[in-house]
PDB file of N, CA and C in Angstrom:
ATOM      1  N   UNK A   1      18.406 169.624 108.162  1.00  0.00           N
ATOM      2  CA  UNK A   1      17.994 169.079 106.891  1.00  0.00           C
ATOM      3  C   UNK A   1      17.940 167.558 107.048  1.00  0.00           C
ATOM      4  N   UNK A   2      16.562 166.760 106.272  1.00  0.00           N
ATOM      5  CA  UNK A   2      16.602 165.596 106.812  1.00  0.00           C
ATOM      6  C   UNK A   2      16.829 164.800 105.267  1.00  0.00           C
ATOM      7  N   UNK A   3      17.971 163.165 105.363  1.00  0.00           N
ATOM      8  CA  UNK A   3      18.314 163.710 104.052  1.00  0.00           C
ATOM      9  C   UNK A   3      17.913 162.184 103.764  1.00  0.00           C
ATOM     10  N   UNK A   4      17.015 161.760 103.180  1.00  0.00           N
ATOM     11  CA  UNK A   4      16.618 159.893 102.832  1.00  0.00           C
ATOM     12  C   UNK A   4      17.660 159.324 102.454  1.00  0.00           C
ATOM     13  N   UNK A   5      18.478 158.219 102.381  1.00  0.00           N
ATOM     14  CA  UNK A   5      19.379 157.569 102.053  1.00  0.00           C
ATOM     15  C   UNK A   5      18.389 155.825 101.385  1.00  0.00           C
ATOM     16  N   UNK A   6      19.199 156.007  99.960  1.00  0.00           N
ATOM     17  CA  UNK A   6      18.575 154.649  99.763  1.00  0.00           C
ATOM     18  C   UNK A   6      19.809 153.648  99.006  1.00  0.00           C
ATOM     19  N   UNK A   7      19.045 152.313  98.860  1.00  0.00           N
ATOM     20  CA  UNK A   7      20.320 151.159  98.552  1.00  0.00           C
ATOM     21  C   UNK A   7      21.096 151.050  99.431  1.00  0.00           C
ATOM     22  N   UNK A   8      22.519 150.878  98.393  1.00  0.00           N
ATOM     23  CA  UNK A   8      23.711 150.369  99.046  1.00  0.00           C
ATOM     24  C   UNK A   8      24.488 151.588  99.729  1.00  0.00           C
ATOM     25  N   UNK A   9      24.342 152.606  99.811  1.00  0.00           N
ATOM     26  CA  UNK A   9      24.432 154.056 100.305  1.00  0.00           C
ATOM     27  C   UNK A   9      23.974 154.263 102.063  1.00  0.00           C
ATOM     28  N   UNK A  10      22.872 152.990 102.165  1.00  0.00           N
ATOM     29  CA  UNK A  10      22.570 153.348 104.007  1.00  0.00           C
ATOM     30  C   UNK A  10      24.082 152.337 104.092  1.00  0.00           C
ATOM     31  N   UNK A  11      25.008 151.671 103.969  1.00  0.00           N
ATOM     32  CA  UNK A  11      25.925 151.016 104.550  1.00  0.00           C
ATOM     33  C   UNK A  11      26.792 151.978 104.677  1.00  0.00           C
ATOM     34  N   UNK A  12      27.293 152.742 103.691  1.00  0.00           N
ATOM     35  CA  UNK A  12      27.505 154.216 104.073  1.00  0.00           C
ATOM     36  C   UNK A  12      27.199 154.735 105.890  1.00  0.00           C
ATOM     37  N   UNK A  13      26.220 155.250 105.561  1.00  0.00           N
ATOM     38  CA  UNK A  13      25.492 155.843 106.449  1.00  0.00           C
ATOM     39  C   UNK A  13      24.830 155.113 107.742  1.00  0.00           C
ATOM     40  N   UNK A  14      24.968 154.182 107.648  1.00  0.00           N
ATOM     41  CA  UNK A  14      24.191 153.145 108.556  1.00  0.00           C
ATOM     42  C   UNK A  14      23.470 153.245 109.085  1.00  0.00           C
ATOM     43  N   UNK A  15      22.470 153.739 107.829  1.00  0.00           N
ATOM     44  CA  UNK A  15      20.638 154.117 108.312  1.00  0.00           C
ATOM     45  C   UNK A  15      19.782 154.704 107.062  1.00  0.00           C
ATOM     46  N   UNK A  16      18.888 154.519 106.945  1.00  0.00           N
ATOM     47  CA  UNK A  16      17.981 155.081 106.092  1.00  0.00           C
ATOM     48  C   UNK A  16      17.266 156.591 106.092  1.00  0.00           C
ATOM     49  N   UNK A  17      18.083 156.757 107.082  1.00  0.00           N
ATOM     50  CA  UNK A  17      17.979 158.717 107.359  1.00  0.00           C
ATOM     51  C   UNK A  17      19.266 159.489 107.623  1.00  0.00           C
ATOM     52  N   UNK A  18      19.521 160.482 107.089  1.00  0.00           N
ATOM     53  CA  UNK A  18      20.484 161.249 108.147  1.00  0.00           C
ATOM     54  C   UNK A  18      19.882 162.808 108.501  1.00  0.00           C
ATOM     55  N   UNK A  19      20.353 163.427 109.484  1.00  0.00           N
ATOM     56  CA  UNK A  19      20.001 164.411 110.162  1.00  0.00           C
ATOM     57  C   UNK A  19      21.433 165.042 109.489  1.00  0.00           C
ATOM     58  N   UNK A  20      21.437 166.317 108.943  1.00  0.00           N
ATOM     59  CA  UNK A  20      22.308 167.464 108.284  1.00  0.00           C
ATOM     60  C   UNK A  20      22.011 168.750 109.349  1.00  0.00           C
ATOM     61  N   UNK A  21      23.021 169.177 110.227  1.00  0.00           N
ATOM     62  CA  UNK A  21      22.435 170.633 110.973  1.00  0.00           C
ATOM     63  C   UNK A  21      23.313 171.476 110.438  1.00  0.00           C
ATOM     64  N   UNK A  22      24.120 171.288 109.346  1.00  0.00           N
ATOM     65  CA  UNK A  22      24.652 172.689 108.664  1.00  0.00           C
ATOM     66  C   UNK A  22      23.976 173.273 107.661  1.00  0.00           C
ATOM     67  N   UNK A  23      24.115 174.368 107.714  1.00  0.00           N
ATOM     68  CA  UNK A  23      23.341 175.414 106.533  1.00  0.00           C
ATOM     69  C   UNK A  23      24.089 174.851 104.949  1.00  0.00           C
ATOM     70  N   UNK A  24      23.304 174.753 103.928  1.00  0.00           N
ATOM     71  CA  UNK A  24      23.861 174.474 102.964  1.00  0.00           C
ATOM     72  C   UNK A  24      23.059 175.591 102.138  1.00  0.00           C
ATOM     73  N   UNK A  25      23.958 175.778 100.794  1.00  0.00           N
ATOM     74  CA  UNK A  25      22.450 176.647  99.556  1.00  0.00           C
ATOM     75  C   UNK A  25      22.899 175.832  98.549  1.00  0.00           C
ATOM     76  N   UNK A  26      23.502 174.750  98.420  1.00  0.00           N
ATOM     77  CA  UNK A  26      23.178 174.530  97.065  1.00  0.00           C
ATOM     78  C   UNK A  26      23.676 172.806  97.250  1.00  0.00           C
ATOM     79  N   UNK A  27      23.853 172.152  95.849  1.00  0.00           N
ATOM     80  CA  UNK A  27      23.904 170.877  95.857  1.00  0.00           C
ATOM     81  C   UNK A  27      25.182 170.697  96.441  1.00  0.00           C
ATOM     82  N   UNK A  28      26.418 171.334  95.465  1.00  0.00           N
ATOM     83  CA  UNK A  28      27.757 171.181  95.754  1.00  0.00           C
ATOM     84  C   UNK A  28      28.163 171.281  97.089  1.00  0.00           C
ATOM     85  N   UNK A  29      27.745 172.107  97.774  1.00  0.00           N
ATOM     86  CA  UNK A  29      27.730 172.420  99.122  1.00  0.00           C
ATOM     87  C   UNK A  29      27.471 171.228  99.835  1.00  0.00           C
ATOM     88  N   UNK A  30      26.537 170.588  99.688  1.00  0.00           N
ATOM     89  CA  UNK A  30      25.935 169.528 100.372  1.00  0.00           C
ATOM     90  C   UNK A  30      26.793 168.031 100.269  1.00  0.00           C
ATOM     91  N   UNK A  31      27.058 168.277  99.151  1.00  0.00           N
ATOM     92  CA  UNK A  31      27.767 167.618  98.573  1.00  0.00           C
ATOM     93  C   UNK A  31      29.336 167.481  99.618  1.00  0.00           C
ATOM     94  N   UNK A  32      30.170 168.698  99.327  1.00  0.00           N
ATOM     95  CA  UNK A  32      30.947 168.614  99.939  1.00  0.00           C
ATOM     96  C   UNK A  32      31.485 168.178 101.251  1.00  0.00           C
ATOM     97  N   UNK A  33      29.960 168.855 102.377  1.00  0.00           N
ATOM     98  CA  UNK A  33      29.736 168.416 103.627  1.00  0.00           C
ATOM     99  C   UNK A  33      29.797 167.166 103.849  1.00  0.00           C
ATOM    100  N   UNK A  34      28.662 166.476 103.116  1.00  0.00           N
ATOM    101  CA  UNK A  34      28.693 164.939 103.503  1.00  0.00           C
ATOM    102  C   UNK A  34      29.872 164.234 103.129  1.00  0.00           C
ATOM    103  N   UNK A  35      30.825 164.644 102.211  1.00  0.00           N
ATOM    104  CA  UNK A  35      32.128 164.321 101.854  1.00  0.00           C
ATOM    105  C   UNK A  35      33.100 164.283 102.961  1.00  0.00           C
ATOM    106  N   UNK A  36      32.939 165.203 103.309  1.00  0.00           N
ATOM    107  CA  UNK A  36      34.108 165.318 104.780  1.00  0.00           C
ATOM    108  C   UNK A  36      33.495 164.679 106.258  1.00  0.00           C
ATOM    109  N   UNK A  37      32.030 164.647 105.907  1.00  0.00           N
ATOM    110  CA  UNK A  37      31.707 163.656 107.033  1.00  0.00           C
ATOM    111  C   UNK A  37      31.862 161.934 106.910  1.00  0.00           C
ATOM    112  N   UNK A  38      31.571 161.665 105.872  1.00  0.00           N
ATOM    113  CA  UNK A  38      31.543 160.112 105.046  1.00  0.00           C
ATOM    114  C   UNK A  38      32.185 160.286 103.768  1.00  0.00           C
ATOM    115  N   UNK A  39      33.981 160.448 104.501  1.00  0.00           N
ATOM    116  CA  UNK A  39      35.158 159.917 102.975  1.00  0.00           C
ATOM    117  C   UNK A  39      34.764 159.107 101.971  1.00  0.00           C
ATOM    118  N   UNK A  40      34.440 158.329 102.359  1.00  0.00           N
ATOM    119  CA  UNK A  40      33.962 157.123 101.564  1.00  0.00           C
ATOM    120  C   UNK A  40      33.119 157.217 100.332  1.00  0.00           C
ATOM    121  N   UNK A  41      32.091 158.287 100.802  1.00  0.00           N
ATOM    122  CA  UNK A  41      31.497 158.664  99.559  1.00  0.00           C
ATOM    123  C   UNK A  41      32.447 159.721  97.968  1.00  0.00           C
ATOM    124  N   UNK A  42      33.395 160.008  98.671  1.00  0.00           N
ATOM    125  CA  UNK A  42      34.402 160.143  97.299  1.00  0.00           C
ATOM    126  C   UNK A  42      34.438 159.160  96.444  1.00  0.00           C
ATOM    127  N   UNK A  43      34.681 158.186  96.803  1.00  0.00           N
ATOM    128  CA  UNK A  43      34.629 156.976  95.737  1.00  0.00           C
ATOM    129  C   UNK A  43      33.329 156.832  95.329  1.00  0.00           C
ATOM    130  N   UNK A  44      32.251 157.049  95.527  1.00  0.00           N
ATOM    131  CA  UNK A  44      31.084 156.212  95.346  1.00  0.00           C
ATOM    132  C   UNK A  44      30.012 156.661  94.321  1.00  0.00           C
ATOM    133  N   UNK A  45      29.405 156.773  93.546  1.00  0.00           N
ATOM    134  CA  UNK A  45      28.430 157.022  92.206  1.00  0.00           C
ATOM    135  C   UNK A  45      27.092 157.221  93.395  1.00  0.00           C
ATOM    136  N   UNK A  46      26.934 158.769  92.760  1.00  0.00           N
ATOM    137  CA  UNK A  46      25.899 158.549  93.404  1.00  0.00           C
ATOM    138  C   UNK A  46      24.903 160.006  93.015  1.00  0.00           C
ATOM    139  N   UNK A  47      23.490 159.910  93.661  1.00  0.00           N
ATOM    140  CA  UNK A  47      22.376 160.899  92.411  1.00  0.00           C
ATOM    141  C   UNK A  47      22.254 161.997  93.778  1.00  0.00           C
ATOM    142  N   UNK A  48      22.104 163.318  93.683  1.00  0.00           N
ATOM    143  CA  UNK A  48      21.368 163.797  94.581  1.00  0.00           C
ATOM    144  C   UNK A  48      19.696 164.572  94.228  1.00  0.00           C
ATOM    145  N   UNK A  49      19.386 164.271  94.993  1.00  0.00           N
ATOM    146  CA  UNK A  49      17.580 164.008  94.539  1.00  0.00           C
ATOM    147  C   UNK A  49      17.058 165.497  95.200  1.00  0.00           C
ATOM    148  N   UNK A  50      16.626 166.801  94.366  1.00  0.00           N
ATOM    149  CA  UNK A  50      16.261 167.675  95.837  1.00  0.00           C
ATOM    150  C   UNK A  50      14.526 167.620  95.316  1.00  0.00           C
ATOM    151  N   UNK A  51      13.333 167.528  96.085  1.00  0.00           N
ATOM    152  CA  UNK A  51      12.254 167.923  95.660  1.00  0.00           C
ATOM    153  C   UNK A  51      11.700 166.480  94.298  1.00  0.00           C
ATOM    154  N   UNK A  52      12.425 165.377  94.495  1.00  0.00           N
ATOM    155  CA  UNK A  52      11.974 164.701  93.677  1.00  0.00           C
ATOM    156  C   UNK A  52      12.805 164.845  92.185  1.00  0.00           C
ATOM    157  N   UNK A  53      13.351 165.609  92.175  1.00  0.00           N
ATOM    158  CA  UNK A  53      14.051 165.803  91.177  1.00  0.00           C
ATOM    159  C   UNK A  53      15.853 165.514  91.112  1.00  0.00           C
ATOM    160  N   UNK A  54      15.989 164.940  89.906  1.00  0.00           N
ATOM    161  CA  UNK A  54      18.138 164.637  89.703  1.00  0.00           C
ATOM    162  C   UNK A  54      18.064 166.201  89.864  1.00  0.00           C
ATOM    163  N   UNK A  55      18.886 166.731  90.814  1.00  0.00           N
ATOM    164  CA  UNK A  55      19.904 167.946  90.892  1.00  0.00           C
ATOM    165  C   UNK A  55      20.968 168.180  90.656  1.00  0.00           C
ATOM    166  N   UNK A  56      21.681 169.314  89.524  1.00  0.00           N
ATOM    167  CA  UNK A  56      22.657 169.349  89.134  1.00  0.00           C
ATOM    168  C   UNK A  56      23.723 170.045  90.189  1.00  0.00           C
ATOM    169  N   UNK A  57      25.198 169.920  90.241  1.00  0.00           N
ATOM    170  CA  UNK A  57      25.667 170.493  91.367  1.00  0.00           C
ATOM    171  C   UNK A  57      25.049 172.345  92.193  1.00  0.00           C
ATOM    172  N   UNK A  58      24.724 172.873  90.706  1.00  0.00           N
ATOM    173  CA  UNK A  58      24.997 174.295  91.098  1.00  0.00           C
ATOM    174  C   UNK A  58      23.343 174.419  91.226  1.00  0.00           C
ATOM    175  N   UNK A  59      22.632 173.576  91.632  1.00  0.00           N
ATOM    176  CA  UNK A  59      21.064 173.895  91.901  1.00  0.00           C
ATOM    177  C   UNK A  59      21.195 174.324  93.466  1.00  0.00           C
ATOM    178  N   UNK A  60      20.200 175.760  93.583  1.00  0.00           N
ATOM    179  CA  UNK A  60      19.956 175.603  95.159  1.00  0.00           C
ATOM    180  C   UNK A  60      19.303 174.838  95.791  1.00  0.00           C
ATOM    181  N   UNK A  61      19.194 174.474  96.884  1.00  0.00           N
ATOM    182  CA  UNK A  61      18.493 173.988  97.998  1.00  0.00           C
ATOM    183  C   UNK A  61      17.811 174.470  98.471  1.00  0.00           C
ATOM    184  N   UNK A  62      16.658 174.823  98.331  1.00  0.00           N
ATOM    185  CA  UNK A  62      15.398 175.598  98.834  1.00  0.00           C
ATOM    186  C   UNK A  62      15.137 175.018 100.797  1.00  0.00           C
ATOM    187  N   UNK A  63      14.727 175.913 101.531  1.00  0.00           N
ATOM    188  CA  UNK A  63      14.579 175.558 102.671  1.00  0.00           C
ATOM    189  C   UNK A  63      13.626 174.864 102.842  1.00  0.00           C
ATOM    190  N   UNK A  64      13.409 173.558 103.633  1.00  0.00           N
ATOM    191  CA  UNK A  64      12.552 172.542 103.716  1.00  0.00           C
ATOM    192  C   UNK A  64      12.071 171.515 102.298  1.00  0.00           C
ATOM    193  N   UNK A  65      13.086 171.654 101.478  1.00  0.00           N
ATOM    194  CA  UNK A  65      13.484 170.945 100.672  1.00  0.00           C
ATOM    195  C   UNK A  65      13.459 169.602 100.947  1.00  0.00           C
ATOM    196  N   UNK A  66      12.890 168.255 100.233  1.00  0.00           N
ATOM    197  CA  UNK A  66      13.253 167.269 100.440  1.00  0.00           C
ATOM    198  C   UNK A  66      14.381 166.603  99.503  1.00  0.00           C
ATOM    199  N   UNK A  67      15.194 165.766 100.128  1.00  0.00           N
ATOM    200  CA  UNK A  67      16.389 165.529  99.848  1.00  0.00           C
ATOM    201  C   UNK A  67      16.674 164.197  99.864  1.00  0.00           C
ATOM    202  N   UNK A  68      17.378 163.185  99.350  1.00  0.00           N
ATOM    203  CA  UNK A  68      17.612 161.934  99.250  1.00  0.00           C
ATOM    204  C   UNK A  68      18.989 161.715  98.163  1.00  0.00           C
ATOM    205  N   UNK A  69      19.220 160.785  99.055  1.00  0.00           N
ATOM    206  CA  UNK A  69      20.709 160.084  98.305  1.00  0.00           C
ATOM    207  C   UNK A  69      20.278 158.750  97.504  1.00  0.00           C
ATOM    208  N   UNK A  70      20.700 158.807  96.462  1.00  0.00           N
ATOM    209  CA  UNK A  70      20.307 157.485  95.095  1.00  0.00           C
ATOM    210  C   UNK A  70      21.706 156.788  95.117  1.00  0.00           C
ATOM    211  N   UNK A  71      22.109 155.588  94.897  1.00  0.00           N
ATOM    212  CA  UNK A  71      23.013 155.028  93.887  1.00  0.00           C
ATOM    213  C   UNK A  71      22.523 154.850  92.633  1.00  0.00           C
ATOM    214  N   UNK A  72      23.493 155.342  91.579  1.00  0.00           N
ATOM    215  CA  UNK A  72      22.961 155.381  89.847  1.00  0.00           C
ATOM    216  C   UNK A  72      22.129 153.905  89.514  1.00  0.00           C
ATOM    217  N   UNK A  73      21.205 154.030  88.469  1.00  0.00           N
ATOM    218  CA  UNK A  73      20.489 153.348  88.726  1.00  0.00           C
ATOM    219  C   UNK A  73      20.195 153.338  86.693  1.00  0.00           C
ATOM    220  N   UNK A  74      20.048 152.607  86.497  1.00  0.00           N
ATOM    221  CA  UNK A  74      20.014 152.066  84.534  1.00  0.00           C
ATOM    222  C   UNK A  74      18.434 152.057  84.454  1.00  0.00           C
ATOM    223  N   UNK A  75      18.373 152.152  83.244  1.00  0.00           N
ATOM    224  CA  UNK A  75      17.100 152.395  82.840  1.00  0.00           C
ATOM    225  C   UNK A  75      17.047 153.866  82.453  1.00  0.00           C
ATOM    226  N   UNK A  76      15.215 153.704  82.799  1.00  0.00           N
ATOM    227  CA  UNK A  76      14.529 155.073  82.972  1.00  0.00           C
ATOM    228  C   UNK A  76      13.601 155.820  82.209  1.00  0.00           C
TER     229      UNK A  76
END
């Protein structure tokens, strides 16, 4: 799974992409993973985007899904 990272979130990640090779089905899932890979993101506010769309935790992840990490963002 290839997952866009944007903002202050690639310092996180230290890159504007990440490569995911675990199976996930849903947000929380994904969620969790990248949690135990990058602690850090426990602390941190942040959107998960699947298909262009805010995803709520319990949305699936469709296969070949596009995916991206937001920091919250005002407006809209």
């Amino acid at each position: 799974m290839n997952i866009k990272i944007f903002g202050k979130l690639t310092d996180t990640f230290q890159n504007e992409k990440y490569q995911l090779n675990d199976k996930v089905n849903t947000v929380s899932e994904l969620k969790e993973i990248l949690e135990i890979y990058f602690p850090e993101l426990k602390s941190l506010n942040y959107l998960i985007i699947v298909n262009n769309q805010n995803a709520k935790e319990s949305d699936p992840i469709p296969e070949g899904a596009e995916i991206a990490l937001l920091p919250p963002y005002s407006g809209g």
